[in-house]
Protein backbone atom coordinates (compact mmCIF):
# COMPACT_ATOMS: atom_id res chain seq x y z
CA UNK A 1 66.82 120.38 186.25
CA UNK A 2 69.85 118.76 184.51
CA UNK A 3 70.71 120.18 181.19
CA UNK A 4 73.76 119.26 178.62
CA UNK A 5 75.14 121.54 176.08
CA UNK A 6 77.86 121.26 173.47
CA UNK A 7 79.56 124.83 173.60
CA UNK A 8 82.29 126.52 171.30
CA UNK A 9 83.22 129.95 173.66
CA UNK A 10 86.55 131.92 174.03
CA UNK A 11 89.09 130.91 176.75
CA UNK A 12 88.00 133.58 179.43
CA UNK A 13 84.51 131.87 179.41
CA UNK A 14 86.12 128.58 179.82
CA UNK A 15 88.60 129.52 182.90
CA UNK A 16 86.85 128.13 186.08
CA UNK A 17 83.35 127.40 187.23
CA UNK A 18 81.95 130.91 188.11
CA UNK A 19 82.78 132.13 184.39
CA UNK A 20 80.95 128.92 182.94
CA UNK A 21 77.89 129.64 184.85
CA UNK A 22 77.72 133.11 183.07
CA UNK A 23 78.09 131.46 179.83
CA UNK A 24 75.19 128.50 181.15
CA UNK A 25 73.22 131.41 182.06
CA UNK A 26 73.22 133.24 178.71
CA UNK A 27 72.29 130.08 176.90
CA UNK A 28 69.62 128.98 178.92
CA UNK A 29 67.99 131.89 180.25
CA UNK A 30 68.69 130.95 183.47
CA UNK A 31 69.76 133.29 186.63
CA UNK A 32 73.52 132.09 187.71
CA UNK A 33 72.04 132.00 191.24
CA UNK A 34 70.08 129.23 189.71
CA UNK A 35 73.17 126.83 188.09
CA UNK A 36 74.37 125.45 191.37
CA UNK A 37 77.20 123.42 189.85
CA UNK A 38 78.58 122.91 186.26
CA UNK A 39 80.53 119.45 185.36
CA UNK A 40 82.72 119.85 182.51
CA UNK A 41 82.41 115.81 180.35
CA UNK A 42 85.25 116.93 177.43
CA UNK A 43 87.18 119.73 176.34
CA UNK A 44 89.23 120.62 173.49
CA UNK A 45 91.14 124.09 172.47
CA UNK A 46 90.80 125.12 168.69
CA UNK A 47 93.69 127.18 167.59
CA UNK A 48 93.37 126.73 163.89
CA UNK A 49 91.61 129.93 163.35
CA UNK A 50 92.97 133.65 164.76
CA UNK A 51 90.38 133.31 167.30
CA UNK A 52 90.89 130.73 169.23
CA UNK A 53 87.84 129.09 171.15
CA UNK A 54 87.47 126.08 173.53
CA UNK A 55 85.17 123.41 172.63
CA UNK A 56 83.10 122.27 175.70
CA UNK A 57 80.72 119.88 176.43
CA UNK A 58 79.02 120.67 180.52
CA UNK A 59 76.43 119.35 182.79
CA UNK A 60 74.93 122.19 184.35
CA UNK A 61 72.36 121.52 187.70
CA UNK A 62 69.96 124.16 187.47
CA UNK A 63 68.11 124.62 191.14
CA UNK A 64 69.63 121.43 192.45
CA UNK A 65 72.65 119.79 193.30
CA UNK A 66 74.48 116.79 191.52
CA UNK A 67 73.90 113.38 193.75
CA UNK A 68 76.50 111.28 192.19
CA UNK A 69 80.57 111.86 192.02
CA UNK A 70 82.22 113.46 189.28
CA UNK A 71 83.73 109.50 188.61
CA UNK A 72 82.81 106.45 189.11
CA UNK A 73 84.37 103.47 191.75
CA UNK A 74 85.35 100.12 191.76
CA UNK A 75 84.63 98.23 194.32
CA UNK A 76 87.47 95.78 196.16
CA UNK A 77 86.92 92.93 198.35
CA UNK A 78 89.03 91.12 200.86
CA UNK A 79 91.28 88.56 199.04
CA UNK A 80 93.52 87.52 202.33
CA UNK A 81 92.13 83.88 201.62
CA UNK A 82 92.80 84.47 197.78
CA UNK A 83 94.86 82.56 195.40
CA UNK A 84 97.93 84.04 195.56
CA UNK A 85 99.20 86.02 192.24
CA UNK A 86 102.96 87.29 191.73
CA UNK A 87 103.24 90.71 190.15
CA UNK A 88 106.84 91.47 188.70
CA UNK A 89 106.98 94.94 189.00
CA UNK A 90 104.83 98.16 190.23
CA UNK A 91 104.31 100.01 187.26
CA UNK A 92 100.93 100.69 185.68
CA UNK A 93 100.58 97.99 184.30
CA UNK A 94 101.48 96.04 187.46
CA UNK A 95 99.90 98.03 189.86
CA UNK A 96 96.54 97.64 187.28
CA UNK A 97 96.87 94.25 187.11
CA UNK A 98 96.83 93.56 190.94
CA UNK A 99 93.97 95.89 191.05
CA UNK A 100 91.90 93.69 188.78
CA UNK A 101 93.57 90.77 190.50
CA UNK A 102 91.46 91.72 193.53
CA UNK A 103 88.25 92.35 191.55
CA UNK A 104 88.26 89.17 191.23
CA UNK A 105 89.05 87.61 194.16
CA UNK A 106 93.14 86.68 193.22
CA UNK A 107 95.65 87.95 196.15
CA UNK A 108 98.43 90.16 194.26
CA UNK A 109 101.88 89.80 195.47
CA UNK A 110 103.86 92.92 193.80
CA UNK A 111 107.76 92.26 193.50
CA UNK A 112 109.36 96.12 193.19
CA UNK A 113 113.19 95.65 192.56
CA UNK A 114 113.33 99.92 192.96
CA UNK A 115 111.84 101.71 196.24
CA UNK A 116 108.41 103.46 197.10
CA UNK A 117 107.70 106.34 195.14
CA UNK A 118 108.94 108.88 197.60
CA UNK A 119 112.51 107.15 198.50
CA UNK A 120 113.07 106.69 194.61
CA UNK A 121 112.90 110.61 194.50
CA UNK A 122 116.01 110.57 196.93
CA UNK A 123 118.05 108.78 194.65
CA UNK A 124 116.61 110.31 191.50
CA UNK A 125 118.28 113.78 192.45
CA UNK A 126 121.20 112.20 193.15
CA UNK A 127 121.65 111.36 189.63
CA UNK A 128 121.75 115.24 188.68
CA UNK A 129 123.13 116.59 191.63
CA UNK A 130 126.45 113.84 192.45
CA UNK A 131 126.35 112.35 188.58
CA UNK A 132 125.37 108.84 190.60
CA UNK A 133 122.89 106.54 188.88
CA UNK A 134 121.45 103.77 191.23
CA UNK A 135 121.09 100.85 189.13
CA UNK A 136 117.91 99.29 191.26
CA UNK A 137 116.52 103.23 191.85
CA UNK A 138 116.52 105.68 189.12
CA UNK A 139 113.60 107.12 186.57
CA UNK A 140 112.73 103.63 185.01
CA UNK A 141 113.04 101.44 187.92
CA UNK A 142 110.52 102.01 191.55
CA UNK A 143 107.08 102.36 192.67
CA UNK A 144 105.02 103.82 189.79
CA UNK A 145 107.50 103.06 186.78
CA UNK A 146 109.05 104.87 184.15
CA UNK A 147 106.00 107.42 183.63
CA UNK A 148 105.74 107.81 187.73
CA UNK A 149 108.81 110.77 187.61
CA UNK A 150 108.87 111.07 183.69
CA UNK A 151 105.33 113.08 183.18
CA UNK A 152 101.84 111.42 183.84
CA UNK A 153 100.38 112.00 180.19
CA UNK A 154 96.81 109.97 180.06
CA UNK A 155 96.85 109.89 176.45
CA UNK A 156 96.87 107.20 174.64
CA UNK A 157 95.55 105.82 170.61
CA UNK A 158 93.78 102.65 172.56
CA UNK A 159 90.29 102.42 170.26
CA UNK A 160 88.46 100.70 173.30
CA UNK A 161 86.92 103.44 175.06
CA UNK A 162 85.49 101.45 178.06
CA UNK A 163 88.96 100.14 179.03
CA UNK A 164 90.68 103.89 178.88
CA UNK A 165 87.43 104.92 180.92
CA UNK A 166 87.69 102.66 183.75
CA UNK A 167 91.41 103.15 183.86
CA UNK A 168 91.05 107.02 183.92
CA UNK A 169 87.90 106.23 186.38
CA UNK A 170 89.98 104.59 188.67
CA UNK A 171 93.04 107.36 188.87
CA UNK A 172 90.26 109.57 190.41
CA UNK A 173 89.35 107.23 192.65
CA UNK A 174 92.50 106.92 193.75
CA UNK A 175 93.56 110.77 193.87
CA UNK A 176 93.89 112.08 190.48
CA UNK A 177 91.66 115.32 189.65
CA UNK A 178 88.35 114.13 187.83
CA UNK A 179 89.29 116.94 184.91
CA UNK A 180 91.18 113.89 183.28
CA UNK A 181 87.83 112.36 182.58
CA UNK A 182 87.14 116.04 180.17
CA UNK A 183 90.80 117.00 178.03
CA UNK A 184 91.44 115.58 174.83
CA UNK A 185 95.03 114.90 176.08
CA UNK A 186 94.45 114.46 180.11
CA UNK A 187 98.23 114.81 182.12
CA UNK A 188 98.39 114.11 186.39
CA UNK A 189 101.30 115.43 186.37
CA UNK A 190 104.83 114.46 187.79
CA UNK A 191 103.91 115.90 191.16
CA UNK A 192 100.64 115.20 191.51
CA UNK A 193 101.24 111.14 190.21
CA UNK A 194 103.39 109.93 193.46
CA UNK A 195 100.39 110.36 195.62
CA UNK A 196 98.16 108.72 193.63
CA UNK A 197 100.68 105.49 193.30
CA UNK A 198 100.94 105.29 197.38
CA UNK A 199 97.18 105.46 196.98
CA UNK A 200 96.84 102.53 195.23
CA UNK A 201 99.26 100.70 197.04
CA UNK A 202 97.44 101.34 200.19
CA UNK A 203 94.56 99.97 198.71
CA UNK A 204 95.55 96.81 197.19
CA UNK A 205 97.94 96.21 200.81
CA UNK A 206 94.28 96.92 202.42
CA UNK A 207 92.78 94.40 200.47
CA UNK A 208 95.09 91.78 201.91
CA UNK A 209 97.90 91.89 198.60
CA UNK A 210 101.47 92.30 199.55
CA UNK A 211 103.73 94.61 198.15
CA UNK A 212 107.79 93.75 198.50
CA UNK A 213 110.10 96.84 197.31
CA UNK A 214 113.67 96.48 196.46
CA UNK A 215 113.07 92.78 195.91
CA UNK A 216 114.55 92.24 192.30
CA UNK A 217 113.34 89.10 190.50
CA UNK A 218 116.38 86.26 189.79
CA UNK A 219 114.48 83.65 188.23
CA UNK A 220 111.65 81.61 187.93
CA UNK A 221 110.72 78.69 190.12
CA UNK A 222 110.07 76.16 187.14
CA UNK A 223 107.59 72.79 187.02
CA UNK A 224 107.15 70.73 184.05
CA UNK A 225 107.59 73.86 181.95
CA UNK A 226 105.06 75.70 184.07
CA UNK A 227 106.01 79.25 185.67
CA UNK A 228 104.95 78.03 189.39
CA UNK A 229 106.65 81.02 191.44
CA UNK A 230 110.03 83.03 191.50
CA UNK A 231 112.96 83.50 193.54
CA UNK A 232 114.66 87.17 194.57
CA UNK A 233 117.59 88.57 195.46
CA UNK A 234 116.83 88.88 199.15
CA UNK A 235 116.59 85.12 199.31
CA UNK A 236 112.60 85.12 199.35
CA UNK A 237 110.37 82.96 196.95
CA UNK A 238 106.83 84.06 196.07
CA UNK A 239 104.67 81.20 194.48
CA UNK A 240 101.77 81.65 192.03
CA UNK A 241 101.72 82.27 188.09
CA UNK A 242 103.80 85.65 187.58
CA UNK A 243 102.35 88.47 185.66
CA UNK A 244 106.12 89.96 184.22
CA UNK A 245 105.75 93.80 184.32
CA UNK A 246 109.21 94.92 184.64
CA UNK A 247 108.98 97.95 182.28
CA UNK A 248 111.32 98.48 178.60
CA UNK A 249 114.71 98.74 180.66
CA UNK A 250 115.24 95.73 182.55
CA UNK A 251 117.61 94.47 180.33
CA UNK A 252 118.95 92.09 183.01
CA UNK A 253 114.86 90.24 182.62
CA UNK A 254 115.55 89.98 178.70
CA UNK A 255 119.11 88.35 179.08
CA UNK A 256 117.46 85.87 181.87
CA UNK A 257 114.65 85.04 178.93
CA UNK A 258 117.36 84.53 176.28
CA UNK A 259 119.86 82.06 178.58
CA UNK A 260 116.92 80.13 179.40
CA UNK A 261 115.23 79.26 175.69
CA UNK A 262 112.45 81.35 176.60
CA UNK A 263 111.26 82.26 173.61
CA UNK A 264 111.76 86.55 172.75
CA UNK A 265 111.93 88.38 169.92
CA UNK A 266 113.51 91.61 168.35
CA UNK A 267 111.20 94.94 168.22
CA UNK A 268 111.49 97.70 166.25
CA UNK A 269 112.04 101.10 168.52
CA UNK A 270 112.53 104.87 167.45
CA UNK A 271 115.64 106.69 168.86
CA UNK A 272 116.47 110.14 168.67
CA UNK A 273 116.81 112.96 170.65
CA UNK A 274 115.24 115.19 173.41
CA UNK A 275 114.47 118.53 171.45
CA UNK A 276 113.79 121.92 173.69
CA UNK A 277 112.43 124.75 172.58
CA UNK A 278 111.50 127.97 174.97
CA UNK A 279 107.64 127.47 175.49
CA UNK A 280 106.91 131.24 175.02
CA UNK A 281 108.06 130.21 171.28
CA UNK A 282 105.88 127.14 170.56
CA UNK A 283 103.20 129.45 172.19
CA UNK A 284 103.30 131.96 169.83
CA UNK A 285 103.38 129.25 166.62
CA UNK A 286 100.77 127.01 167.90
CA UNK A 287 98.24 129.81 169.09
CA UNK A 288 99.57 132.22 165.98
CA UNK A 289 99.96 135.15 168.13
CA UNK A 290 102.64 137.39 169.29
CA UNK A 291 101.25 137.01 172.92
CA UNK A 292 101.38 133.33 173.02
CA UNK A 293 99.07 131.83 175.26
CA UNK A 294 98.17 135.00 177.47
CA UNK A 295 96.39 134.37 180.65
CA UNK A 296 94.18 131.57 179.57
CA UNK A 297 95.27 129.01 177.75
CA UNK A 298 97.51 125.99 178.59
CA UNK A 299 101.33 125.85 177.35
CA UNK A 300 101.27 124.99 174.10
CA UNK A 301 101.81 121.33 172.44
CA UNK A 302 102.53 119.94 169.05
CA UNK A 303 102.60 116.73 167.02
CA UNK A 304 104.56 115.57 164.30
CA UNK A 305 104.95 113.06 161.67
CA UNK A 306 106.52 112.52 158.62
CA UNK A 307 108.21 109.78 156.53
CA UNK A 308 111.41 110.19 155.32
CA UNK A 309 113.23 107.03 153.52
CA UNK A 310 110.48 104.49 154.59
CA UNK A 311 110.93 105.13 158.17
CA UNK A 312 108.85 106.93 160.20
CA UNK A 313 110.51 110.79 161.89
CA UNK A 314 108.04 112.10 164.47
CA UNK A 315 107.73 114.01 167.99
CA UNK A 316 107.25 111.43 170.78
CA UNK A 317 106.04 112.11 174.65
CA UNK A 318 105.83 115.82 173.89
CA UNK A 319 106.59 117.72 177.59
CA UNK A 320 104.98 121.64 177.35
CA UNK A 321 106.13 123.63 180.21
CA UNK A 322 108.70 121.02 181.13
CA UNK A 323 112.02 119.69 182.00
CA UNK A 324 114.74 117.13 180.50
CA UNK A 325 115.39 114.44 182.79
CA UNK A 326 118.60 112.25 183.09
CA UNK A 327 116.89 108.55 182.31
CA UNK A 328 120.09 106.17 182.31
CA UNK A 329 118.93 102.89 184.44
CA UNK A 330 122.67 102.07 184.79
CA UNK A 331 126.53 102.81 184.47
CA UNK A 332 128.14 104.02 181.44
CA UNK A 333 124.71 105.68 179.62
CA UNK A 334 123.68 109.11 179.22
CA UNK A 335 119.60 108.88 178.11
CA UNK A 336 116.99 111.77 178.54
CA UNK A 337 113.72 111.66 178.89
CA UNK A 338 110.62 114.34 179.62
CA UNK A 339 108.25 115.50 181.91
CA UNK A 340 105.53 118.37 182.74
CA UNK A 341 104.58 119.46 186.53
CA UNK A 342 100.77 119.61 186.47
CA UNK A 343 100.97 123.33 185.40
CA UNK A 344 103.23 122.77 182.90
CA UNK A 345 104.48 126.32 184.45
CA UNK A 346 108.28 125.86 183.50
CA UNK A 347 109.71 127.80 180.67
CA UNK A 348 110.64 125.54 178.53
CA UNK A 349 108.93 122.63 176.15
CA UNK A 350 110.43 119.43 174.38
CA UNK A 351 109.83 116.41 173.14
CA UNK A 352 111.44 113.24 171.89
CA UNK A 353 112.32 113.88 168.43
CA UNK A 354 112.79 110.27 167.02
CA UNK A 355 113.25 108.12 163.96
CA UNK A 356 111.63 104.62 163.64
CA UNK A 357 114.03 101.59 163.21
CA UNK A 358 113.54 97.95 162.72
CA UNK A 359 115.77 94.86 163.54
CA UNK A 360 116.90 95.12 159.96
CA UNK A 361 118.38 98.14 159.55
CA UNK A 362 121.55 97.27 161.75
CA UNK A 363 123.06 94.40 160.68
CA UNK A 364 126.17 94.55 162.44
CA UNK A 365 124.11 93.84 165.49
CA UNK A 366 122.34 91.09 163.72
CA UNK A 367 124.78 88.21 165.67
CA UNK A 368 123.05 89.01 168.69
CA UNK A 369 119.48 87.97 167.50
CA UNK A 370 116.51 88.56 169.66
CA UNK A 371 118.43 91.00 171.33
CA UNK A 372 119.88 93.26 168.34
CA UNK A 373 118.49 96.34 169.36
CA UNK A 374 118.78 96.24 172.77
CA UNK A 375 122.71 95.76 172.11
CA UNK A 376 122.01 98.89 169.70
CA UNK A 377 120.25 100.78 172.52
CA UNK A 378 123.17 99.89 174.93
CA UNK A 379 125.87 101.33 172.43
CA UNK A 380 124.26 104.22 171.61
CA UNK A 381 123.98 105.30 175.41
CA UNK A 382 127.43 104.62 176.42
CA UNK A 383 128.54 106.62 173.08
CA UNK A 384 126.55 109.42 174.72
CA UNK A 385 128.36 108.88 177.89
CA UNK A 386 131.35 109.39 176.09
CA UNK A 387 130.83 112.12 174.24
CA UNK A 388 129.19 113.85 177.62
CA UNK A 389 132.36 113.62 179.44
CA UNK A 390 131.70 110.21 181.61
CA UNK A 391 128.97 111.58 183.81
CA UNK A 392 125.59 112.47 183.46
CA UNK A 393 126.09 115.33 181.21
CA UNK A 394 124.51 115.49 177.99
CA UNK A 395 125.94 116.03 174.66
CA UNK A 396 123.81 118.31 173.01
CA UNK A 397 123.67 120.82 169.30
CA UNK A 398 121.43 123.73 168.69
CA UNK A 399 119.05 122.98 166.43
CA UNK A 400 119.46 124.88 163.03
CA UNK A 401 123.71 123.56 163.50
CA UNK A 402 122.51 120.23 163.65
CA UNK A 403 121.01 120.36 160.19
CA UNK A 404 123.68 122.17 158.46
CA UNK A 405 126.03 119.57 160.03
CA UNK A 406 128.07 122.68 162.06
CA UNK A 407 129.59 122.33 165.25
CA UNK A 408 127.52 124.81 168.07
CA UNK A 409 130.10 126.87 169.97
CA UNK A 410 127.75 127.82 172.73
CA UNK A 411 124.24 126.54 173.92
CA UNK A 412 120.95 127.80 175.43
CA UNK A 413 120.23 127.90 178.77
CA UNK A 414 118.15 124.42 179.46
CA UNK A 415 116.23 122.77 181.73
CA UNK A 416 118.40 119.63 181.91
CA UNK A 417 120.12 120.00 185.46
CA UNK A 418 123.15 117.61 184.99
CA UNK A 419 124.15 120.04 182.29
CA UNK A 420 125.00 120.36 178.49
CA UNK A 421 128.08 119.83 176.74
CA UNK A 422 128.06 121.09 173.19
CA UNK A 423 129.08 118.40 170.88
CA UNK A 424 128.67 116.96 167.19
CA UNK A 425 125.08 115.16 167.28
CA UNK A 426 125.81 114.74 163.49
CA UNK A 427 128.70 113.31 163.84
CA UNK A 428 128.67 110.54 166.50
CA UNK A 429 125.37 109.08 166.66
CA UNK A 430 124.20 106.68 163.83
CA UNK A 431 123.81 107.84 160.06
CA UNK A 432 120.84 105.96 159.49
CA UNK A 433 119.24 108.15 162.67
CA UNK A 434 120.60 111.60 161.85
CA UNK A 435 120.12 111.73 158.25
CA UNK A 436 116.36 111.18 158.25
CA UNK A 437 116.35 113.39 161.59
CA UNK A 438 117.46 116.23 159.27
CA UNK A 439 115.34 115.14 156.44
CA UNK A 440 111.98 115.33 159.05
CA UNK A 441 113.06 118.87 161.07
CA UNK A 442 113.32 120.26 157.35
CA UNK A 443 109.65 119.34 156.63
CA UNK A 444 108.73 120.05 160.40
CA UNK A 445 110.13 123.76 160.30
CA UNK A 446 108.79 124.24 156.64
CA UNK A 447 104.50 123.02 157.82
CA UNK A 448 105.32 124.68 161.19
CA UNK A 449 106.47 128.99 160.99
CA UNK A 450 109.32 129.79 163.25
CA UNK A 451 109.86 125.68 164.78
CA UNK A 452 113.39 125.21 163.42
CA UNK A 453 115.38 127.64 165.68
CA UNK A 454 118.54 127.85 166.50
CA UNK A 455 116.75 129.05 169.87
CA UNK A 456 115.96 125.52 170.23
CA UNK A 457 118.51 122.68 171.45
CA UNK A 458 118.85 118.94 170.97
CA UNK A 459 120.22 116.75 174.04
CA UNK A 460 121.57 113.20 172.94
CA UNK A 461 120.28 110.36 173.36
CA UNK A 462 116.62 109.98 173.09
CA UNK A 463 116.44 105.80 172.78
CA UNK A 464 113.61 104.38 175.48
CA UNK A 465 110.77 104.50 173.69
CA UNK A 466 109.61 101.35 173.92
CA UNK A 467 110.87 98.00 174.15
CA UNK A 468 113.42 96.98 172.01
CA UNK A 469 112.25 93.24 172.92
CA UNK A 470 108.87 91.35 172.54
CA UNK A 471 107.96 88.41 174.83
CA UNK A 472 106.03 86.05 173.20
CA UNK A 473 101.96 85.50 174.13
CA UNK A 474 99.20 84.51 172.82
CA UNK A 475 96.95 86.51 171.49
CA UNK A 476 94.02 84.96 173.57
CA UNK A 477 94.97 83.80 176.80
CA UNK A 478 97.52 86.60 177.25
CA UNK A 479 100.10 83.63 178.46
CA UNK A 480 103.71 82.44 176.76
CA UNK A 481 103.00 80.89 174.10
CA UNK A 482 105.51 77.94 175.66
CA UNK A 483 105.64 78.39 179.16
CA UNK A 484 102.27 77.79 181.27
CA UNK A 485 101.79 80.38 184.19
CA UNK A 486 103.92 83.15 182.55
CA UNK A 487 101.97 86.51 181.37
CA UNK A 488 104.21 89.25 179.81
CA UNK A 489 102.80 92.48 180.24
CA UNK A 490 102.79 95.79 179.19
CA UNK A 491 105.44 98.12 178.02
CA UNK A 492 108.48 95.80 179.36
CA UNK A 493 106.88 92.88 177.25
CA UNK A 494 106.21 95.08 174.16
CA UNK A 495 102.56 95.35 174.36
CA UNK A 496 102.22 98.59 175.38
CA UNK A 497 103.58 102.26 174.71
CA UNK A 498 102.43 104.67 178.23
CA UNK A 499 100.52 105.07 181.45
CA UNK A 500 97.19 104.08 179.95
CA UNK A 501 97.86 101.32 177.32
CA UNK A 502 100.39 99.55 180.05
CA UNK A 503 97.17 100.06 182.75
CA UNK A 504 95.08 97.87 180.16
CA UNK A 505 97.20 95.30 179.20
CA UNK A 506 97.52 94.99 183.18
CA UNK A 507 94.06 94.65 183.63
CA UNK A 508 93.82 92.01 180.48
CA UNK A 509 96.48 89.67 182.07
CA UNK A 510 95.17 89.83 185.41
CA UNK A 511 92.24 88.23 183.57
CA UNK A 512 93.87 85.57 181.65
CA UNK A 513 95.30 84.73 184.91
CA UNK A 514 91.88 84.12 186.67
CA UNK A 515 90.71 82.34 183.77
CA UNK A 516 93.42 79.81 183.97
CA UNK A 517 93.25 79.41 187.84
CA UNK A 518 89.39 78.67 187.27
């Protein structure tokens, strides 16, 4: 017998298998020698109340075993004799689209300007370690992307269910644990997510696609206004239409677009800062206990939002039980980022602590057009370097100093590796930014008890969020709205903001692809 039930239970009835089949076994009447297996479908904690409880929904198999796997497959078929596809870049959303590429019978052929996912790591601790930033090899460029080393959060505000399914369906396939299919706010994992990327690598070379690492794009190869192919830097050409997936810091793609009148245009981005707090601390507000978390409950997260000034002030990419990572994609920048192991077991938490801009609100930058704030992004980081000494030392300001506008004399002991330098955030980086940052950790540490610390630290600069550039598609056939064969995708084209949302837009060009090669 199969049997569902919707369950609200404390977190010591929730903390493995054995301890579930004691609760199945209370509600049904059942033996637990009986319940052979329990599948947990979602899960969500509740800590607005003293008690805190977890809200499950389970299968349970009652005197038989489940016959189907926890996820479900896709199936991929030989495209060797395909029509060959070029994939610019092996993010998710390129590494998605070459997977739906072979679903239906296209052959991908992924372009990687960075190396696989376990060389990248090489040159990745370099940056802390020897202050050396490889401009082709570094947290935003390489096999898996900008989330590959930067966290692995699942989560994203897509409203079409099926497409976050399949794309969650098809990181299990692929190596991910199925219990991303059951949390609110599923997370791989930085360790965990390499292996799954060389998974699906293998698979799509298995299927006959090619995949070419440090092979940067140079241009397209251009016929009557049609994309038809490109040419690299290692003096190879790849022909087919090009799916662009090159991720929100390959600058060097957006000045190509501009130089050739291919039409771009400004986005607005959010910039701010990395702030860290010590997790024990956000444990204790979020759960509303001295204790914190105690033995069985995750590190805890938060969320927050406010306006201040007509501009939106809100925590971004929130890391619990993680680190601040040196992000800078070239020389003269200092940018953070975050990430979480998959126990988010380290002792800290942080998040991007950002305030929402638009084109408009620097007009000094306004000269350079489509590019505006990308020119804004690029002075901000090499202010940063600056004001971190000229490596890859961060500039950083406890918390409760950077509000009161007073210099910090010493800092907290952080998870950033390169190293702090204490500095005036309130000082250097742009008034429009750190007014309305002050404005929105007022109302932050006001709704939240015991969140504006001077415990907690702020590392400069906080400015990848997204892409600070839009390339222009239509809505429909997912192509350039002026150039035939070209289909901007995902986070690098502005249509997407994280692992899943980049996966799906992936998956939506490969189709408008197929449709036009029909």
């Amino acid at each position: 017998m199969i049997t569902e039930l919707q369950l609200r239970i404390l977190p010591e009835e929730a903390a493995n298998e054995q301890a579930l089949k004691h609760v199945v076994a209370r509600e049904t009447g059942e033996t637990v020698n009986n319940i052979q297996a329990v599948r947990i479908l979602k899960r969500s904690i509740d800590a607005r109340q003293r008690i805190i409880y977890i809200n499950v929904k389970l299968r349970a198999f009652i005197n038989e075993m489940p016959e189907t796997p926890e996820y479900q497959s896709v199936e991929y078929q030989d495209v060797s004799n395909g029509k060959s596809v070029v994939v610019v870049g092996a993010g998710p959303g390129g590494l998605f689209a070459a997977l739906r590429l072979i679903e239906l019978g296209l052959r991908p052929i992924i372009v990687e300007r960075g190396k696989d996912v376990r060389e990248r790591k090489k040159d990745i601790v370099l940056i802390s370690r020897e202050h050396k930033v490889n401009g082709e090899s570094n947290y935003s460029f390489g096999e898996g992307g900008a989330g590959a080393y930067s966290d692995g959060k699942l989560y994203t505000r897509s409203k079409k269910r099926g497409s976050v399914e399949k794309i969650l369906n098809v990181f299990c396939q692929h190596g991910a644990s199925p219990s991303i299919l059951a949390d609110a706010h599923p997370h791989i994992g930085t360790d965990k997510l390499p292996r799954v990327i060389e998974n699906i690598r293998e698979q799509i070379k298995k299927c006959g696609g090619e995949v070419h690492f440090e092979t940067r794009m140079d241009a397209f190869i251009m016929k009557d206004n049609e994309v038809i192919g490109i040419e690299t830097n290692t003096g190879k050409s790849f022909y087919g239409p090009v799916i662009l997936a090159t991720g929100h810091s390959a600058r060097d793609v957006y000045y190509y677009l501009h130089e050739q009148a291919i039409p771009i245009e400004a986005k607005g981005i959010a910039v701010g800062v990395r702030l860290e707090h010590p997790q024990e601390l956000i444990d204790q507000i979020q759960y509303h206990r001295k204790e914190g978390r105690g033995k069985y409950l995750p590190a805890a997260e938060y969320s927050f939002v406010t306006q201040v000034k007509e501009r939106g002030v809100y925590s971004f990419c929130m890391c619990p039980g993680g680190f601040v990572v040196p992000a800078a994609s070239g020389p003269k920048q200092v940018v953070v980022n975050g990430m979480s192991p998959s126990n988010r077991g380290s002792r800290w938490a942080n998040s991007g602590m950002v305030v929402e801009i638009h084109p408009e609100d620097f007009p000094e930058f306004a000269p350079y057009k489509e590019l505006a704030l990308m020119k804004f992004q690029e002075q901000l980081e090499e202010h940063c370097w600056l004001n971190g000494g000229m490596k890859q030392v961060a500039p950083a300001q406890r918390m409760v100093d950077f509000v009161q506008k007073k210099n910090s004399f010493d800092l907290p002991v952080s998870s950033y590796t390169p190293g702090l330098l204490a500095s005036p955030l309130h000082f250097w980086m742009p008034e429009f930014v750190t007014t309305r940052l002050r404005e929105g950790l007022r109302h932050f540490g006001k709704v939240s008890n015991g969140f504006m610390t001077n415990e907690a630290v702020m590392i400069g600069v906080e400015t990848r969020t997204s892409s600070p550039v839009r390339i222009i598609r239509d809505r429909e056939s997912y192509q350039h709205v002026t150039v035939k064969g070209l289909f901007p995708c995902g986070e690098g084209a502005g249509y997407a903001g994280g692992i899943i949302s980049a996966a799906i837009d992936g998956e939506r060009c490969a189709e408008g692809v197929a449709a036009l090669l029909e």
